[in-house]
Every structure is written in structure tokens, then in C-alpha cells.
Protein backbone atom coordinates (compact mmCIF):
# COMPACT_ATOMS: atom_id res chain seq x y z
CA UNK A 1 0.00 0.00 0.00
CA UNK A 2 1.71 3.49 -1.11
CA UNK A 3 2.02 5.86 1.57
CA UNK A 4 -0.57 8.51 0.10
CA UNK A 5 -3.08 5.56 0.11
CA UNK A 6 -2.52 5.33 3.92
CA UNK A 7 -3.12 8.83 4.55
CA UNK A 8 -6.05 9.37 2.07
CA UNK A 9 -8.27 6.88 4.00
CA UNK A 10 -7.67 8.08 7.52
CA UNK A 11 -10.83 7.71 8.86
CA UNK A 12 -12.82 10.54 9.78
CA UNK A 13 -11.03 12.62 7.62
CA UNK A 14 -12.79 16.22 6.51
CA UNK A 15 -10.17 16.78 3.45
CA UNK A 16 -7.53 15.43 1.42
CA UNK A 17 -7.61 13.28 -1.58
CA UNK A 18 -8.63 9.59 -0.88
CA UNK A 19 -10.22 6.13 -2.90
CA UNK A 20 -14.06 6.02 -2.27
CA UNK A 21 -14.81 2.14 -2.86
CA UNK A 22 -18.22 0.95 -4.89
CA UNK A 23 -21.22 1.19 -2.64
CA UNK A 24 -19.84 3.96 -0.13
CA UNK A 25 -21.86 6.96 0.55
CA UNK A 26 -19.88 9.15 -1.88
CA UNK A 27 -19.42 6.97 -4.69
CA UNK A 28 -22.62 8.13 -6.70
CA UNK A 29 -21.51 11.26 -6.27
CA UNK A 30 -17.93 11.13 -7.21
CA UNK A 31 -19.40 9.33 -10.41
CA UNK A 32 -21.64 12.37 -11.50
CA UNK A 33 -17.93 14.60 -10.51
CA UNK A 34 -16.37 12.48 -12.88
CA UNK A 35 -18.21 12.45 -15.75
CA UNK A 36 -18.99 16.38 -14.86
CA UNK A 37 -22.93 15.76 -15.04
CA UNK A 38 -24.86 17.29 -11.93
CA UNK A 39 -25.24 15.55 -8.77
CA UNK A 40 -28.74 15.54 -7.02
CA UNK A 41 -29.94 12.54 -4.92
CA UNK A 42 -28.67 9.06 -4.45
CA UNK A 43 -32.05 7.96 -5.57
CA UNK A 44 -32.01 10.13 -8.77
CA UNK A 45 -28.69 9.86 -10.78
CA UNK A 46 -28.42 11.59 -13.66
CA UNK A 47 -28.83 9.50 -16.96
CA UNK A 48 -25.57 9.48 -17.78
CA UNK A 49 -24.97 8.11 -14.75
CA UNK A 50 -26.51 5.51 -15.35
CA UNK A 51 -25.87 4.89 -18.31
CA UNK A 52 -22.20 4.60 -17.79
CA UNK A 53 -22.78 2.28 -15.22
CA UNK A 54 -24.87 -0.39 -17.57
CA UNK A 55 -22.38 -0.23 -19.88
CA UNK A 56 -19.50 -0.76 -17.73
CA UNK A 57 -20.94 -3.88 -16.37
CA UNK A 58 -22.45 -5.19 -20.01
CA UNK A 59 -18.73 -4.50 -21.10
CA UNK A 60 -16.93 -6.02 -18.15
CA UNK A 61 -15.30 -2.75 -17.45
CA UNK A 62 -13.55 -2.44 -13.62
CA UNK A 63 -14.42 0.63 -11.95
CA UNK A 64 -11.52 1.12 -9.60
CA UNK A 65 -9.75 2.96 -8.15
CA UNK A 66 -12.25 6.23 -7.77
CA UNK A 67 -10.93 8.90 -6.19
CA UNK A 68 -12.09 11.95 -4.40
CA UNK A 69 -11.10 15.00 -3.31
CA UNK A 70 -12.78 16.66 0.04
CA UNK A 71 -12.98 20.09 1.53
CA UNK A 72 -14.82 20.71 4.67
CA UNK A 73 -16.61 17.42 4.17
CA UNK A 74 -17.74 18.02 0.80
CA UNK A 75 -16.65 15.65 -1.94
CA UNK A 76 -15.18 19.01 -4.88
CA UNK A 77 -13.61 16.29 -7.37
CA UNK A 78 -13.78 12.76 -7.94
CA UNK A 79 -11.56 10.58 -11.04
CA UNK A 80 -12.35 7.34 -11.94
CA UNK A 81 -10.25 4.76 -13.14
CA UNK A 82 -11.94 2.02 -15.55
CA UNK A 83 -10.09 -0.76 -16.29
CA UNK A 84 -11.09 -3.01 -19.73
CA UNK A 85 -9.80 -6.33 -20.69
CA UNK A 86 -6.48 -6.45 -21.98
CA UNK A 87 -4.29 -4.25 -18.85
CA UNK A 88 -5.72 -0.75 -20.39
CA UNK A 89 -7.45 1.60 -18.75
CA UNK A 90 -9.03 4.74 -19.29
CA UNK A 91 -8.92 7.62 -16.32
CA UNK A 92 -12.26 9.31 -16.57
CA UNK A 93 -12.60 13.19 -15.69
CA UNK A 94 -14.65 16.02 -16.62
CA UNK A 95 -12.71 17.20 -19.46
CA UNK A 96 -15.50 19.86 -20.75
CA UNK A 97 -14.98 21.89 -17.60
CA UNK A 98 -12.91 24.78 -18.98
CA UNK A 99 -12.22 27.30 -15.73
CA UNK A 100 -8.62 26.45 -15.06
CA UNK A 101 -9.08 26.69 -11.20
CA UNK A 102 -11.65 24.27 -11.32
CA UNK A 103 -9.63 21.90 -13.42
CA UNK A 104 -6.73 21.80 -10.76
CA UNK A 105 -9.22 20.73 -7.93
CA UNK A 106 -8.73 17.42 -10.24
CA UNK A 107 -5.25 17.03 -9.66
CA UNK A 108 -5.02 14.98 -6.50
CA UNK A 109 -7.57 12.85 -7.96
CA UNK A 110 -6.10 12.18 -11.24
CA UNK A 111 -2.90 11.78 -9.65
CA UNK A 112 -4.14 8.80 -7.24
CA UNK A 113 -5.89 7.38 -9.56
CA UNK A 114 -2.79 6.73 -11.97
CA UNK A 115 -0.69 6.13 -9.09
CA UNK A 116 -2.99 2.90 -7.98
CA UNK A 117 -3.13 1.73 -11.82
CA UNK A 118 0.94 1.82 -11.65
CA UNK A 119 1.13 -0.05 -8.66
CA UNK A 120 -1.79 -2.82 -10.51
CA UNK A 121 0.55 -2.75 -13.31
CA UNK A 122 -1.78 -1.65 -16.29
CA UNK A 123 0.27 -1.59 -19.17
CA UNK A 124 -1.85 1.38 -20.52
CA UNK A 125 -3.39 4.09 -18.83
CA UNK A 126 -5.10 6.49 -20.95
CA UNK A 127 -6.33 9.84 -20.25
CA UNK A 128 -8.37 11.98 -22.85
CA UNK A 129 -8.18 15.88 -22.53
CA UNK A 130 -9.71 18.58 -25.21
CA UNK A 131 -7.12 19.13 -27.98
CA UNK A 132 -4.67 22.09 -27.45
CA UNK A 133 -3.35 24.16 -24.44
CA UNK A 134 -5.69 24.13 -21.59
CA UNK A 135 -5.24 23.58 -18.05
CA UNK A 136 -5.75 19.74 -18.04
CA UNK A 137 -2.34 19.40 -19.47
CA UNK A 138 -0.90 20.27 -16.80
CA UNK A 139 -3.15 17.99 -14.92
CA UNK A 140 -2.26 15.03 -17.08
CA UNK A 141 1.64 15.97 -16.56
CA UNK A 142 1.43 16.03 -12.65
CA UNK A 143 -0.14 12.98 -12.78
CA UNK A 144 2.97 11.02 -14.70
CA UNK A 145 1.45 10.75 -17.95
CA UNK A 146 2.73 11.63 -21.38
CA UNK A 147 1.02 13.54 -24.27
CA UNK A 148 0.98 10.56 -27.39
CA UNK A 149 -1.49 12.46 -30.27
CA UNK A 150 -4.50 14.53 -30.43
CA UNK A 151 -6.96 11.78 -31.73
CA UNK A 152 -9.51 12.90 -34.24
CA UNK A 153 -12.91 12.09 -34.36
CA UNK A 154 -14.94 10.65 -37.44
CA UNK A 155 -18.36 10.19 -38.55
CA UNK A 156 -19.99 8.88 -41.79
CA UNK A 157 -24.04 8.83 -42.16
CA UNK A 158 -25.79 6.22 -43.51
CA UNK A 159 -27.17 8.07 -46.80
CA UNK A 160 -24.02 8.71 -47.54
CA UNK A 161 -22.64 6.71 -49.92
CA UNK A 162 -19.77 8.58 -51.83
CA UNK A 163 -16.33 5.96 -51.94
CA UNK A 164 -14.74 4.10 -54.75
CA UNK A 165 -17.02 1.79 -56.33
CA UNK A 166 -14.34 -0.59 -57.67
CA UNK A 167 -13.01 -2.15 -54.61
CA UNK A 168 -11.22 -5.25 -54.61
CA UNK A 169 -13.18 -8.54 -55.20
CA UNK A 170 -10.10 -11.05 -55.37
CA UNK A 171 -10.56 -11.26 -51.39
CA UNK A 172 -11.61 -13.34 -48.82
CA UNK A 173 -13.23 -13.02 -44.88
CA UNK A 174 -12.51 -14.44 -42.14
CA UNK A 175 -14.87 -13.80 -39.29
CA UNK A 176 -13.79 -14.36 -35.79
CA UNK A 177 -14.16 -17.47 -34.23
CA UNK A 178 -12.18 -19.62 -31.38
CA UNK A 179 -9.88 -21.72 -34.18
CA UNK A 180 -9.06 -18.16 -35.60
CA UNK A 181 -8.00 -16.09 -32.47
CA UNK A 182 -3.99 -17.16 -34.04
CA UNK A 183 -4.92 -16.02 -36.74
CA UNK A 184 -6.30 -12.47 -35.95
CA UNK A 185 -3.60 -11.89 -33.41
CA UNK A 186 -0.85 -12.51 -36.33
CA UNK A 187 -2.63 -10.43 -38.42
CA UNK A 188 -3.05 -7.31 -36.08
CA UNK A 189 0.53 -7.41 -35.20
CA UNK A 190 1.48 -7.76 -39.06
CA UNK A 191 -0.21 -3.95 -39.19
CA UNK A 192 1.41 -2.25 -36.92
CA UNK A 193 4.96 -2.72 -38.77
CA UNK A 194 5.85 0.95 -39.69
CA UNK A 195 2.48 2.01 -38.74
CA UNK A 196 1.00 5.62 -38.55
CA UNK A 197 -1.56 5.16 -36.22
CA UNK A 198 -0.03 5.90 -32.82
CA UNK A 199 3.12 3.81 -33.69
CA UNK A 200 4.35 4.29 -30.04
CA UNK A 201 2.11 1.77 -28.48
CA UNK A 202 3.47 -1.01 -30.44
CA UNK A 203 4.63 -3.13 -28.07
CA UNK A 204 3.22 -2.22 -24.82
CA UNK A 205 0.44 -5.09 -24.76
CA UNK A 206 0.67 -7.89 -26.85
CA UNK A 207 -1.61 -8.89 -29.67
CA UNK A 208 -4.05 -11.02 -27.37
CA UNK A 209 -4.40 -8.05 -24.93
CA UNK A 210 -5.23 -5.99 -27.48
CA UNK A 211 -8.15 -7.70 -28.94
CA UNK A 212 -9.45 -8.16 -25.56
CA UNK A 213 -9.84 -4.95 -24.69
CA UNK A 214 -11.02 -4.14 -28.37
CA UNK A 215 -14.04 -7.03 -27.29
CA UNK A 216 -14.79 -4.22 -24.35
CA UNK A 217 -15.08 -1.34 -27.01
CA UNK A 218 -18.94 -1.89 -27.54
CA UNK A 219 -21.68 -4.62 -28.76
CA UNK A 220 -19.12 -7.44 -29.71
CA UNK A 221 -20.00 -9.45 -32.16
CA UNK A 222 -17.48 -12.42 -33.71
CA UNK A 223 -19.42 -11.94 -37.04
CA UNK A 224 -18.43 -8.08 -37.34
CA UNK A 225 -14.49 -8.67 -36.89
CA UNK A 226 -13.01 -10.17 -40.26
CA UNK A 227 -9.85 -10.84 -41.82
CA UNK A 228 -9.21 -10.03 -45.29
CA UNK A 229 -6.76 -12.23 -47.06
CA UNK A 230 -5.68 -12.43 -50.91
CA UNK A 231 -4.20 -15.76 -52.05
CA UNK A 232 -4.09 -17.16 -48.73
CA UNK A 233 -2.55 -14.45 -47.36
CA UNK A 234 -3.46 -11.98 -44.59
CA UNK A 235 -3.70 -8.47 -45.70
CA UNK A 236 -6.01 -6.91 -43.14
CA UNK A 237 -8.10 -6.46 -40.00
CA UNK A 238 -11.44 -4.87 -39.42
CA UNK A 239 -12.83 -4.63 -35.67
CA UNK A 240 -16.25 -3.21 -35.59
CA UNK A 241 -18.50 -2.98 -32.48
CA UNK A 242 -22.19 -2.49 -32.32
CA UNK A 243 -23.29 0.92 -30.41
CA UNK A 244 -26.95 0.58 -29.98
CA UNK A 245 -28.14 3.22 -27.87
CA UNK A 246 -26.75 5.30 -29.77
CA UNK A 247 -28.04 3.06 -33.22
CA UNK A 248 -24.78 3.16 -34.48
CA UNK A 249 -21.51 0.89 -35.58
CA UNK A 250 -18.11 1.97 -34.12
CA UNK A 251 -15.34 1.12 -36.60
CA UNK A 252 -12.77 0.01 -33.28
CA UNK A 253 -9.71 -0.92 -35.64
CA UNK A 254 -8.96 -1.16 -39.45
CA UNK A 255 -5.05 -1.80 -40.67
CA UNK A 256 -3.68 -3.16 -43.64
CA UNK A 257 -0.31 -5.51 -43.20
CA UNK A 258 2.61 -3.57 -44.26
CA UNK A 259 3.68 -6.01 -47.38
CA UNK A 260 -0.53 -5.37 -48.43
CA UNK A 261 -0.78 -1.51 -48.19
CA UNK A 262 -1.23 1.05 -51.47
CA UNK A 263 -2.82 -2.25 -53.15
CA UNK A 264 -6.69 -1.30 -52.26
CA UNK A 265 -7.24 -3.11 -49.31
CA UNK A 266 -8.16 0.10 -46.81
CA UNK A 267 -10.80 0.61 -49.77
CA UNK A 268 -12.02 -3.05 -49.93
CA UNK A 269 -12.04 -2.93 -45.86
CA UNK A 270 -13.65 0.62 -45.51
CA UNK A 271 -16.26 -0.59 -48.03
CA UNK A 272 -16.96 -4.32 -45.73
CA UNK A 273 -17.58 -1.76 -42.78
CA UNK A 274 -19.91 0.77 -44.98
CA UNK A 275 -21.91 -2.54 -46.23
CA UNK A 276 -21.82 -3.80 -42.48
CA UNK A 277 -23.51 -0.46 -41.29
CA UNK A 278 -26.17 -0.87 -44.03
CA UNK A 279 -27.21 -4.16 -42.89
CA UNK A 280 -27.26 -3.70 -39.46
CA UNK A 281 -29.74 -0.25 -40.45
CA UNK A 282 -27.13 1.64 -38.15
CA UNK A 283 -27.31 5.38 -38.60
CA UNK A 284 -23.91 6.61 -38.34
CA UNK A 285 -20.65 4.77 -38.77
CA UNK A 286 -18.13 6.52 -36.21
CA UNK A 287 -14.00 6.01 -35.54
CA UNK A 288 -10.99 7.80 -34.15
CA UNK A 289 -7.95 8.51 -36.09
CA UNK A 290 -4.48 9.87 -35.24
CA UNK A 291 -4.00 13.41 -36.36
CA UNK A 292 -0.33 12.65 -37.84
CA UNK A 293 -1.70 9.47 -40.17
CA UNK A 294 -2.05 11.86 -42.98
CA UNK A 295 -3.19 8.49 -45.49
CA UNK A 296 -5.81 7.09 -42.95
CA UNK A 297 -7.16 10.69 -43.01
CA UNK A 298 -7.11 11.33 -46.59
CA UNK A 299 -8.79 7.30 -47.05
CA UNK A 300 -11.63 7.98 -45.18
CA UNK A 301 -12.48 11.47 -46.31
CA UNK A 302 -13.13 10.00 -49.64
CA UNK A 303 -15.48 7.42 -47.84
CA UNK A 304 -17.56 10.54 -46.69
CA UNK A 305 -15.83 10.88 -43.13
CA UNK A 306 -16.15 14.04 -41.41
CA UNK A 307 -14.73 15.26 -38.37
CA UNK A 308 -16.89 15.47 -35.18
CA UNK A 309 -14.17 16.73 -32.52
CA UNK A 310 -10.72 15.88 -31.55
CA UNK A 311 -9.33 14.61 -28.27
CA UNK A 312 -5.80 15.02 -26.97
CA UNK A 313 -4.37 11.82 -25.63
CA UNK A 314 -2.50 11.41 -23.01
CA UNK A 315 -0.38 7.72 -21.75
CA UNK A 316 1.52 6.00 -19.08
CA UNK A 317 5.20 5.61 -20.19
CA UNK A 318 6.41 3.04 -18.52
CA UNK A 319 10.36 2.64 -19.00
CA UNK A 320 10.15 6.17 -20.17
CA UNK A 321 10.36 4.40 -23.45
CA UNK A 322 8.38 6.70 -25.76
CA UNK A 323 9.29 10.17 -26.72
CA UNK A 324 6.35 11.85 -26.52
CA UNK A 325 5.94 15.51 -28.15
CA UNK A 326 4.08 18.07 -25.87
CA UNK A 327 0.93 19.02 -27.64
CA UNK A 328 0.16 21.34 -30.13
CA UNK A 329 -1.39 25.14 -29.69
């Protein structure tokens, strides 16, 4: 147990910075804090609330740790850390709150959180801050974690169907089943050789940890994950994961293996996903790209992409192995 731990949850404590466990008296609360949604009555939390909750235990998610910051009593900030399948795990915080004092009330919280997912020995903490300089930077820094990217959000509608129309047709899928799990593995590590796409996390969870926490990303579904291969080859992966409240398809993970690329299988793959989303009557078709993968960006703007916001992205570093640039203005 680290020694802030064993000060934090001195009992009878009015203020400080310590874990609040599931089912305590403040944990509702520190909840609503975290996801910066307004805090009423035990009895009435607000939707997102619960919402978040559902889907954390439909997806097998971990809440823990949670941590809180108190003044006087009063809970003033709470960060959660959700763990997924696969040693990754997201710290949540209210990243639309833009008054910089405010944001630093966060700063304990964030940092105990990370601290405790060191000490579990997550390979991949993630924290996602608004894009550019604001206050949670410095937040994110205290806190031991690195700036990776600014990840930029896409959307495609359903009526629109602009993309190549020749895609390849010399191809064949592989959906996921138990006898292929070797076989998607191999494949997802064959595309991220030389990679664009956040290259820096190659490495830091292997294959199989990565496709389980992909199986936490949403509605998983064996029959929407396929491998493309040409002549008995692999060339590609597509990962995509049913969203249904929202009535929409989340396109988790597309790459092409670095011996396939520039031959039209991004096209052939982009155009499995667009034909998935029409059969499933989804609405929107929705992924996240890394700002500096200039080709991903350029692929899927001629698919009818559009950007719906951008996130800056923020890592654990263990081994202080990545060189990580600060992020942009």
C-alpha cells in the first residue's frame, strides 16, 4: 500500500484526496464529478450516470480505483479509473470543464488514480483531454502521464454513400471465431509494422491483450471482426462494435499488413464496414484517427468521413520508453 493511500483513507477525515470504494456513501456522487454531469440525490442519478454504469458492467469494465477529493466534508472532485480487458485503462474526468481553477481541484484525484493503476501494473493508462493548451495538461503531466497524439474524431451517415465503387473482389473473410484467435492476433501485429496510427504503443500489450480490450469497445459481435486475405494471405483487420443506444456501428480498428498496403485493401475494408452499417440499419458509422496518419485521413475522407471533434491523448510511459511531443497550440 503506497504511503498517500494510507493517509487518504484516515478515517474521519474532513479533506484530502482519498479512494471512495463501490457502494460507499460518496461513490454516486464522485461518479456524477467524474463524468462532470450534476449531482442531485442518491435515488435520482443523472442519466448518464446511469448509463455509464450499464455499460460498464455489459462490457466487463472495472471501476476502480475512484478517487475523491474533500474540503470541509464536501466531496469538490472525484476521477475514476476504468479498467477493460487487456491491462488498459481509461482515467475518466470532466474534461469539458474549462475554468482552469476548477480543473486543478482534479489534480489529487487524477494523480491517485494513476498512481494505484501503476502499482496494478496496467500496461496502458489512458487519459483523454480537449485538444490544445488548456489547463488539463498540466493535470495530465502532474499525474505522470505523457502527451501521445490529439486523436480525431470521425463520422460517416448512412445516406451517404460517396467511396470508390471498384473495390477489390479477389478477397476473402474471415470472421472471428475460437480456431481463428492465431490467426487475428498474427494479423493485427502484421499492421502495426511501420504504422502511422499511434506507432508508439506497439509493443506495450501484446496482440491477445489488445483484442481483448477491443471485445470491451462496444456490442461485440465475432461476425463483425473479419480478416481479409488475398491468395491465402493476410492483408487486413477490421474490428467493428455495435453501439446501440446510440443506433450506431463503431469502426474500433482497421489496418492493412505492411507487405498489403497502397494495393486497395483500406478501400475493400472501408467498403466491408460501410456494407456492415447498411445491414445492421445503423445510422452513423463513427471512428478515431491519429491526427499525424495523414493516409488514414485522406482514405476515409473520400469514404464521406467528417470530423466530429478531436481529443488530446495522453499515456503511461512506462520505461520512459516513448518520446512523446508536448501538444500542439
Amino acid at each position: 500500500m503506497c504511503k498517500m493511500e494510507t493517509r487518504e483513507t484516515t478515517q474521519g477525515s474532513t479533506a484530502g484526496t482519498r479512494l471512495i470504494p463501490r457502494g460507499s456513501t460518496d461513490f454516486l456522487e464522485a461518479i456524477h464529478l467524474a463524468l462532470g454531469v450534476p449531482y442531485r440525490t442518491p435515488n435520482a442519478p443523472h442519466a448518464a450516470v446511469t448509463e455509464f454504469l450499464d455499460d460498464a458492467d455489459l462490457r466487463s469494465l472495472k471501476i476502480d480505483p475512484v478517487a475523491g477529493t474533500f474540503a470541509d466534508g464536501r466531496l469538490i472532485a472525484a476521477s475514476a479509473g476504468v479498467e477493460s480487458p487487456g491491462s488498459a485503462a481509461l482515467v475518466l474526468v470532466p474534461t469539458e470543464t474549462p475554468d482552469a481553477a476548477n480543473v486543478a481541484r482534479f489534480a489529487p484525484s487524477v494523480k491517485s488514480v494513476c498512481d494505484h493503476l501503476r502499482e496494478r501494473d496496467v500496461s496502458l493508462t489512458e487519459l483523454l483531454a480537449p485538444a490544445g493548451d488548456n489547463p488539463w495538461n498540466a493535470v495530465a503531466t502532474e499525474a505522470g502521464l505523457h502527451y501521445l497524439t490529439d486523436l480525431i474524431y470521425l463520422v460517416r451517415g448512412a445516406g451517404y454513400d460517396t467511396g470508390p465503387g471498384d473495390v477489390r473482389r479477389d478477397v476473402d473473410w474471415t470472421p472471428l471465431t475460437r480456431d481463428a484467435q492465431t490467426l487475428f492476433e498474427e494479423t493485427l501485429s502484421s499492421t502495426y509494422e511501420d504504422s502511422a496510427d499511434c506507432p508508439e504503443l506497439c509493443g506495450m500489450r501484446t496482440p491477445k491483450e489488445v483484442l481483448a480490450g477491443h471485445r470491451a469497445a462496444g456490442g461485440f459481435d465475432g461476425a463483425l471482426w473479419s480478416v481479409v486475405s488475398h491468395q491465402g494471405k493476410p492483408a487486413g483487420i477490421l474490428l467493428l462494435a455495435r453501439l446501440p443506444r446510440h443506433n450506431a456501428l463503431e469502426l474500433v480498428y482497421m489496418g492493412v499488413s505492411k507487405d498489403a498496403r497502397k494495393k486497395g485493401f483500406a478501400d475493400t475494408l472501408l467498403r466491408r464496414a460501410v456494407d456492415t452499417m447498411q445491414l445492421e440499419s445503423a445510422n452513423t458509422l463513427a471512428l478515431a484517427v491519429d491526427i499525424r496518419n495523414a493516409q488514414a485521413r485522406c482514405v476515409y475522407e473520400r469514404w464521406g468521413f467528417s470530423e466530429s471533434g478531436r481529443r488530446s491523448a495522453w499515456i503511461t510511459n512506462p520505461d520512459n520508453t516513448i518520446a512523446c511531443e508536448h501538444p500542439p497550440d
